[in-house]
N, C-alpha and C. Protein backbone atom coordinates (compact mmCIF):
# COMPACT_ATOMS: atom_id res chain seq x y z
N UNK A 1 -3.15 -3.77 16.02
CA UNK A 1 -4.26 -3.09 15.42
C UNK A 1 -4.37 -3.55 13.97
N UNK A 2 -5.72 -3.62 13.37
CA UNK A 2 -5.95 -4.16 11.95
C UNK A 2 -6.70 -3.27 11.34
N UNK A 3 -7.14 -3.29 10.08
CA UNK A 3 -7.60 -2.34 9.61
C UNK A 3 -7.26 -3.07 7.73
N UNK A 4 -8.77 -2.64 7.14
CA UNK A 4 -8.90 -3.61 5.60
C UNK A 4 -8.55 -2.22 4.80
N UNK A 5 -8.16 -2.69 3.80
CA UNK A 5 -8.57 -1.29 2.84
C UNK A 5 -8.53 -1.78 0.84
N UNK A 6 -9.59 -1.43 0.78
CA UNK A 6 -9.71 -1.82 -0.60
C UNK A 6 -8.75 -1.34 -2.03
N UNK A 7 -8.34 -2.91 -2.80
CA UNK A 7 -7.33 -2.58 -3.68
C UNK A 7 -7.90 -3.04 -4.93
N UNK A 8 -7.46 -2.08 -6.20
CA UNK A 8 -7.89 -2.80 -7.42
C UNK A 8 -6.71 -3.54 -7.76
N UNK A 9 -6.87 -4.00 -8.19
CA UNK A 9 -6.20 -5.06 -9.30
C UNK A 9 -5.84 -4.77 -10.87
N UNK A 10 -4.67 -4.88 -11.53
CA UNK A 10 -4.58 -4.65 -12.15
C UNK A 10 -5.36 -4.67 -13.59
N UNK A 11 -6.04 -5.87 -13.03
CA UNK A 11 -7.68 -6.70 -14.19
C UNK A 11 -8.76 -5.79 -13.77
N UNK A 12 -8.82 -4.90 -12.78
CA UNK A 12 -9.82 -4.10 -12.34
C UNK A 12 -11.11 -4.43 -11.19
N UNK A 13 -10.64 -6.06 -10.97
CA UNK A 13 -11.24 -6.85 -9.87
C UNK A 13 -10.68 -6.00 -8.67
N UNK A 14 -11.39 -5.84 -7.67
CA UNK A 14 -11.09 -5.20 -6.53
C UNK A 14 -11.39 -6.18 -5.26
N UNK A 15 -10.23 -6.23 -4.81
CA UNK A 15 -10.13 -7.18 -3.21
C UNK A 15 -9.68 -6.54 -2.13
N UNK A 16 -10.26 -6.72 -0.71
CA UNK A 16 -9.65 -6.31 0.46
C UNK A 16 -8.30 -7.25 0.87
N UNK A 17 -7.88 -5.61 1.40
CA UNK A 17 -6.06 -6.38 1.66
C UNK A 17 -6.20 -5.88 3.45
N UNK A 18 -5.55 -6.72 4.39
CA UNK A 18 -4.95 -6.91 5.91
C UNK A 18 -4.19 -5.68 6.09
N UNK A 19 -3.97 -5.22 7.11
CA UNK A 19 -3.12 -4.23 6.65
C UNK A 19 -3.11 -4.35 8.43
N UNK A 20 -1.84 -4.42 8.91
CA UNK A 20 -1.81 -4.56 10.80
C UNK A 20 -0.47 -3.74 10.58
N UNK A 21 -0.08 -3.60 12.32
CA UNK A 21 0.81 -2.64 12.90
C UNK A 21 2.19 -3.14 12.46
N UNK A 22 2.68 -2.88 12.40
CA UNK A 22 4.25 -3.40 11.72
C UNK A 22 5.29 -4.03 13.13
N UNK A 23 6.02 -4.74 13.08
CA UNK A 23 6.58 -5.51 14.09
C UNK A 23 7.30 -4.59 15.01
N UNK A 24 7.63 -3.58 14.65
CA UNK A 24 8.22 -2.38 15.05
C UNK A 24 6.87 -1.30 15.95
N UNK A 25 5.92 -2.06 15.97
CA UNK A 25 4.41 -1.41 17.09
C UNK A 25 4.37 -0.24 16.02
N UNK A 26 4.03 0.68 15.31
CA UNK A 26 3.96 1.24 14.40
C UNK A 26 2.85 1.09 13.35
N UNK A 27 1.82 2.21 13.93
CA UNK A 27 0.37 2.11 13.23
C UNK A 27 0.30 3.14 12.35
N UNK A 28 1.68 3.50 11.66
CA UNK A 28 1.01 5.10 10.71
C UNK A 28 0.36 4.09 9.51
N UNK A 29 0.78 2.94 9.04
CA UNK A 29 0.28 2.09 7.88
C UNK A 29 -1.43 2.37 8.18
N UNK A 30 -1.98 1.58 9.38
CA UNK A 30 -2.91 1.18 10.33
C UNK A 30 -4.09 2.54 9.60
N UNK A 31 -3.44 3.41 10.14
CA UNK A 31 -4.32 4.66 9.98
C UNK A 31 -4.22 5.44 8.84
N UNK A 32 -3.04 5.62 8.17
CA UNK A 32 -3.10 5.90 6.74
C UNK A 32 -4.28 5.14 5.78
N UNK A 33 -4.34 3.72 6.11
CA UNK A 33 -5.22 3.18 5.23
C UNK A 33 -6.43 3.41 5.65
N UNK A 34 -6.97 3.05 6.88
CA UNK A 34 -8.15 3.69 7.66
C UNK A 34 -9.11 5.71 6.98
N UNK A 35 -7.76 6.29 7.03
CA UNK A 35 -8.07 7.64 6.49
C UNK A 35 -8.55 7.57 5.09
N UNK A 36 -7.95 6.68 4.15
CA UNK A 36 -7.82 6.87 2.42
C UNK A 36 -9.51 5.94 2.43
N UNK A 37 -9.58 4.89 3.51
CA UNK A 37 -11.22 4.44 3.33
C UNK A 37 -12.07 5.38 3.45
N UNK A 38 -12.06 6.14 4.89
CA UNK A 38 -12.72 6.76 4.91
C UNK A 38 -13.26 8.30 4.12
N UNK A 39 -12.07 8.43 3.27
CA UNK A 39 -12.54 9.40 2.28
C UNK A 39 -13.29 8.85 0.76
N UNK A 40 -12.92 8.19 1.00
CA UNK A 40 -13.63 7.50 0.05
C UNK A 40 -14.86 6.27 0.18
N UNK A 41 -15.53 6.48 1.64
CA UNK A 41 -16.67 5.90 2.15
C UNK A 41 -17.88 7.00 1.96
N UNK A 42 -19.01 6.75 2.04
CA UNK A 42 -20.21 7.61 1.67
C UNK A 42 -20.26 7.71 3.57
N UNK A 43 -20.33 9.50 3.28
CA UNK A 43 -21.19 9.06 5.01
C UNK A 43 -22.32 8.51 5.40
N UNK A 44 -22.00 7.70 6.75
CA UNK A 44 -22.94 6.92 7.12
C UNK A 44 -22.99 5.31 6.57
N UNK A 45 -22.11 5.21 5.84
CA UNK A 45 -21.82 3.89 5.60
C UNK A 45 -21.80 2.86 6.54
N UNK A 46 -20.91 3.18 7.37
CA UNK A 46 -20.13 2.44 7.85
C UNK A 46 -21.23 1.89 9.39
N UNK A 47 -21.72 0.75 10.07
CA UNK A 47 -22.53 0.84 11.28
C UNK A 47 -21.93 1.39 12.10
N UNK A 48 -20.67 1.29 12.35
CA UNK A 48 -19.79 1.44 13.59
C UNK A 48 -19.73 2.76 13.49
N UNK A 49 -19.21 4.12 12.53
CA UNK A 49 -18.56 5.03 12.71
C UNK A 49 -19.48 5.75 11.76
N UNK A 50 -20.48 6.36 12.16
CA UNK A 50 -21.52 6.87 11.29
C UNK A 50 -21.21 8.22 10.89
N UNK A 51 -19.94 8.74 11.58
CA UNK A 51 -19.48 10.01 11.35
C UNK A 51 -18.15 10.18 10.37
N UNK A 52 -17.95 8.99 10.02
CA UNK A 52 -16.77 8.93 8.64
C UNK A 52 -17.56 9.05 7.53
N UNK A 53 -16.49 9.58 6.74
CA UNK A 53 -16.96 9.27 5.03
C UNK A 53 -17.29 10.92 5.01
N UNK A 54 -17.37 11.27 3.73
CA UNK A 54 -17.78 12.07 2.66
C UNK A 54 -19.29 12.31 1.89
N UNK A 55 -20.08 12.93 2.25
CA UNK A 55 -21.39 13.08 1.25
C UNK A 55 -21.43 12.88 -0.64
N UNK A 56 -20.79 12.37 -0.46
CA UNK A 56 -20.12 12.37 -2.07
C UNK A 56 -21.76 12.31 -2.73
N UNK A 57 -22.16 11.70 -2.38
CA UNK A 57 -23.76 11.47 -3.38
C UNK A 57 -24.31 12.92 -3.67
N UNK A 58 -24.37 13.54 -2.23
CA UNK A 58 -25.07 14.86 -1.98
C UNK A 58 -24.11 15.71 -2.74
N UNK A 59 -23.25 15.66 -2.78
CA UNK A 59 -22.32 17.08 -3.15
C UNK A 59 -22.80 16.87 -4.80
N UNK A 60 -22.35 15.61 -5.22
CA UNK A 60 -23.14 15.83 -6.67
C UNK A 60 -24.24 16.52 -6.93
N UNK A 61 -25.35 15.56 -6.16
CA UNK A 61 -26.36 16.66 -6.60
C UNK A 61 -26.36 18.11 -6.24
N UNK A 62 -26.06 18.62 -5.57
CA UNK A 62 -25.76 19.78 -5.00
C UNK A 62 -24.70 20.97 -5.94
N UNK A 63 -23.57 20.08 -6.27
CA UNK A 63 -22.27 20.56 -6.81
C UNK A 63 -21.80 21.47 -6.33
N UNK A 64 -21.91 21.02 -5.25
CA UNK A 64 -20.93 21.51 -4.31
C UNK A 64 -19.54 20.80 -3.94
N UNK A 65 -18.59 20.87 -3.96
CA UNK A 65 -17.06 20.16 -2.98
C UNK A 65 -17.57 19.35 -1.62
N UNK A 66 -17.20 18.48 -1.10
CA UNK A 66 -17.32 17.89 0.34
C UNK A 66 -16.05 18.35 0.85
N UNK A 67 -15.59 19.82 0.96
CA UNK A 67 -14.29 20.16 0.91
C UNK A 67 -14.82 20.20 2.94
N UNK A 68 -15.81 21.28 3.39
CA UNK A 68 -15.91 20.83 5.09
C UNK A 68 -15.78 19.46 5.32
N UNK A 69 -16.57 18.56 4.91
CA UNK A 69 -16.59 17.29 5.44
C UNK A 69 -14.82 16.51 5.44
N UNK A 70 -13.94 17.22 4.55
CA UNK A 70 -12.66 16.58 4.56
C UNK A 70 -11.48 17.23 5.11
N UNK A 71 -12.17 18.30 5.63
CA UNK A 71 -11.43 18.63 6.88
C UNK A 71 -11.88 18.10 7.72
N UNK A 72 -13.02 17.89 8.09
CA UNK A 72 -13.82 17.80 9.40
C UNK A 72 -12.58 16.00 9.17
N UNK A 73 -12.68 15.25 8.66
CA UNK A 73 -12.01 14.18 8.38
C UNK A 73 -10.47 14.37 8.83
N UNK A 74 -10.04 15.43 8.24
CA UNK A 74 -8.60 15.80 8.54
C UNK A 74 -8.07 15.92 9.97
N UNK A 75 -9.40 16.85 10.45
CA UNK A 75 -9.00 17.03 11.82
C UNK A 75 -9.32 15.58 12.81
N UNK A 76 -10.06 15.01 12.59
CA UNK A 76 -10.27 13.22 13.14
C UNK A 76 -8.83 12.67 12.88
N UNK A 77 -8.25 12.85 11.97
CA UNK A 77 -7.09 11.90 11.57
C UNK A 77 -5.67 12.15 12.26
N UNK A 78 -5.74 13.30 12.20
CA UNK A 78 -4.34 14.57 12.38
C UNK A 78 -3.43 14.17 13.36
N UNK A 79 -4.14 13.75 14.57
CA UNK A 79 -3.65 13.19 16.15
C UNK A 79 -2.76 12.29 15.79
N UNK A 80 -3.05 11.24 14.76
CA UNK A 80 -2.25 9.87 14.63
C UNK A 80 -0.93 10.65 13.66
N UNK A 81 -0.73 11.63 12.94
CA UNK A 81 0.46 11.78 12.41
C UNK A 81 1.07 13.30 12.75
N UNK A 82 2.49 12.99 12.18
CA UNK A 82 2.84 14.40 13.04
C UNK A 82 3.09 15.49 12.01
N UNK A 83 1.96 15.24 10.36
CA UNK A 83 1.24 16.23 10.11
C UNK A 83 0.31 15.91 8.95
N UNK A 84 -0.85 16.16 8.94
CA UNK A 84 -1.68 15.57 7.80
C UNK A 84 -2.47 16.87 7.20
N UNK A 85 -1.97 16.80 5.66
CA UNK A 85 -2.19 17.80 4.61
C UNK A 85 -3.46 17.13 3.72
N UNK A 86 -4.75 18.34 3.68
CA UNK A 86 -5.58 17.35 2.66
C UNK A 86 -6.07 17.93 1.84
N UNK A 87 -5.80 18.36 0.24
CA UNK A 87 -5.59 19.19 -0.49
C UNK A 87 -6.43 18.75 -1.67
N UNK A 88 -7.67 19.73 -1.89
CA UNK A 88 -8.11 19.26 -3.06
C UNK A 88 -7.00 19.52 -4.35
N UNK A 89 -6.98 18.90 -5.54
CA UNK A 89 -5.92 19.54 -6.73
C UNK A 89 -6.37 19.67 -7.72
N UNK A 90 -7.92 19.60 -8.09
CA UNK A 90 -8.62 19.75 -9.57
C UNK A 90 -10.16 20.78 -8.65
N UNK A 91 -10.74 21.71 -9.51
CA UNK A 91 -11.71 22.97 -9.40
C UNK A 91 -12.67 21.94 -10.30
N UNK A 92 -12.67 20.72 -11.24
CA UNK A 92 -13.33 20.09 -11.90
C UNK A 92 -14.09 18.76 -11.70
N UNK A 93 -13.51 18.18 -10.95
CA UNK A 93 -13.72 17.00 -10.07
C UNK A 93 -12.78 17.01 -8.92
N UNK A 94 -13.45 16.33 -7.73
CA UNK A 94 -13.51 16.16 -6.62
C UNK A 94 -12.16 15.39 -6.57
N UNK A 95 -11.12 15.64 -6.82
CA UNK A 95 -9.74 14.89 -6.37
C UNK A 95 -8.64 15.26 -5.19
N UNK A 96 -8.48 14.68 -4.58
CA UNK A 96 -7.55 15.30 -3.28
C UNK A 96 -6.29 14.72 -3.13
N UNK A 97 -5.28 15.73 -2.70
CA UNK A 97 -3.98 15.02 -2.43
C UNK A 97 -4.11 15.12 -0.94
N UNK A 98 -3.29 14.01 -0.39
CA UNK A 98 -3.05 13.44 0.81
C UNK A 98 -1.65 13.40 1.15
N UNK A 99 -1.23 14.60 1.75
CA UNK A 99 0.14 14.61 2.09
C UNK A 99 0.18 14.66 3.62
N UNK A 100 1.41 13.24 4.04
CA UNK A 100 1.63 12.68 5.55
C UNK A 100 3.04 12.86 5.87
N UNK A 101 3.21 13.18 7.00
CA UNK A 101 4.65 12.63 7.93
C UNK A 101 4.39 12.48 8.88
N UNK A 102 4.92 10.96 8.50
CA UNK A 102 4.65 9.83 9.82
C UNK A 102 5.40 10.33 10.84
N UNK A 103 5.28 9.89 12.24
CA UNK A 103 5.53 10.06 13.41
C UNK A 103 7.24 9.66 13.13
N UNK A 104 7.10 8.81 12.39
CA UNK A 104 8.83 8.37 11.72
C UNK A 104 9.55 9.33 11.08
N UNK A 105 8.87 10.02 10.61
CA UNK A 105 9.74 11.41 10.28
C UNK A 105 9.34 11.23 8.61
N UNK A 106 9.15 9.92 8.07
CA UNK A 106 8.88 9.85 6.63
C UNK A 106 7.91 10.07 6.10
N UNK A 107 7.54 10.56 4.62
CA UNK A 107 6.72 11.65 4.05
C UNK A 107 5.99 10.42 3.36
N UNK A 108 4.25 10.40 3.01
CA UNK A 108 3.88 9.72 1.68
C UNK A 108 3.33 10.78 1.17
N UNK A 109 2.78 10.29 0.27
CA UNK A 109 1.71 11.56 -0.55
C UNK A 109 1.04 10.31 -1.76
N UNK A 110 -0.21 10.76 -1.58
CA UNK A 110 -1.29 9.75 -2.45
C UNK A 110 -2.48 10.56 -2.59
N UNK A 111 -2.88 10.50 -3.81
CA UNK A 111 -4.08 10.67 -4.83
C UNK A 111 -5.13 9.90 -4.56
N UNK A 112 -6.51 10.91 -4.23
CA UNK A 112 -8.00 10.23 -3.90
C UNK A 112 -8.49 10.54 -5.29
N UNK A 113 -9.01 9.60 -6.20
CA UNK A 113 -9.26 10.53 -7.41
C UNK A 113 -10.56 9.60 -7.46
N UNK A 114 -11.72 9.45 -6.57
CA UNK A 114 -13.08 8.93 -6.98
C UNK A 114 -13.02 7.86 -6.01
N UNK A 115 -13.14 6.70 -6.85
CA UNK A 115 -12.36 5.43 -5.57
C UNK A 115 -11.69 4.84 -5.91
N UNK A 116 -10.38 5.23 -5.34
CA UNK A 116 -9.31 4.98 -6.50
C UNK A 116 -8.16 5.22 -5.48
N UNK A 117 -7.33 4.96 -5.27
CA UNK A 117 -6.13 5.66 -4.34
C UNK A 117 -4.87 5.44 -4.94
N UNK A 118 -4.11 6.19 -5.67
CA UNK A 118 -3.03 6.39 -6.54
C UNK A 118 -1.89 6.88 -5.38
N UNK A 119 -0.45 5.59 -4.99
CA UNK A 119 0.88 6.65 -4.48
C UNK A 119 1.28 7.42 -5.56
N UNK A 120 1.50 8.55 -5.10
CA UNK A 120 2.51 9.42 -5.53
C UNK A 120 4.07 9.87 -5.12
């Protein structure tokens, strides 16, 4: 399984990076990165999956949270790990923590802060 997911660069140039199943058949990478796109995709972006992504445009104008839409996301994702936490952490801007344990038993946790994806 493959799956792209966009990286900045330390110069602030941003390139897509490969990202496949690990030799060990092991897709939490696969879908971790898949999830962090899709929160940070506009819905409807995408041709294939018109039901990913975030209203991010709308919620601005609105000012409202896309806090349903990232559950509604959460619960799409959840199946692939054996537990996915998705936590807004600022009442001021739209930032979310992303806390995982992989089917491996091991924990990540990473910062959505705009389009931007920070490990923690």
């Amino acid at each position: 399984m493959r799956t792209y997911g966009r990286v900045t660069q330390p110069n602030g140039t941003k390139v897509w990076v490969e990202v496949d199943t690990s030799p060990s058949g092991d897709n939490s990478s696969v879908w971790l990165t898949t999830l962090c796109q899709c929160l940070l995709m506009v819905r409807g972006e995408s041709p294939f999956y018109s039901n990913y992504g975030i209203p991010s445009i709308q919620a601005v104008i609105q000012q409202l949270f896309p806090d349903l839409f990232v559950s509604l996301t959460q619960q799409q994702f959840s199946a692939y790990f054996a537990s996915l936490i998705i936590n807004r952490t600022s009442n001021e801007t739209p930032i979310y923590s992303v806390s995982v344990m992989l089917l491996s038993g091991d924990r990540l946790t990473v910062t959505l802060n705009g389009s931007t994806v920070v490990p923690t």
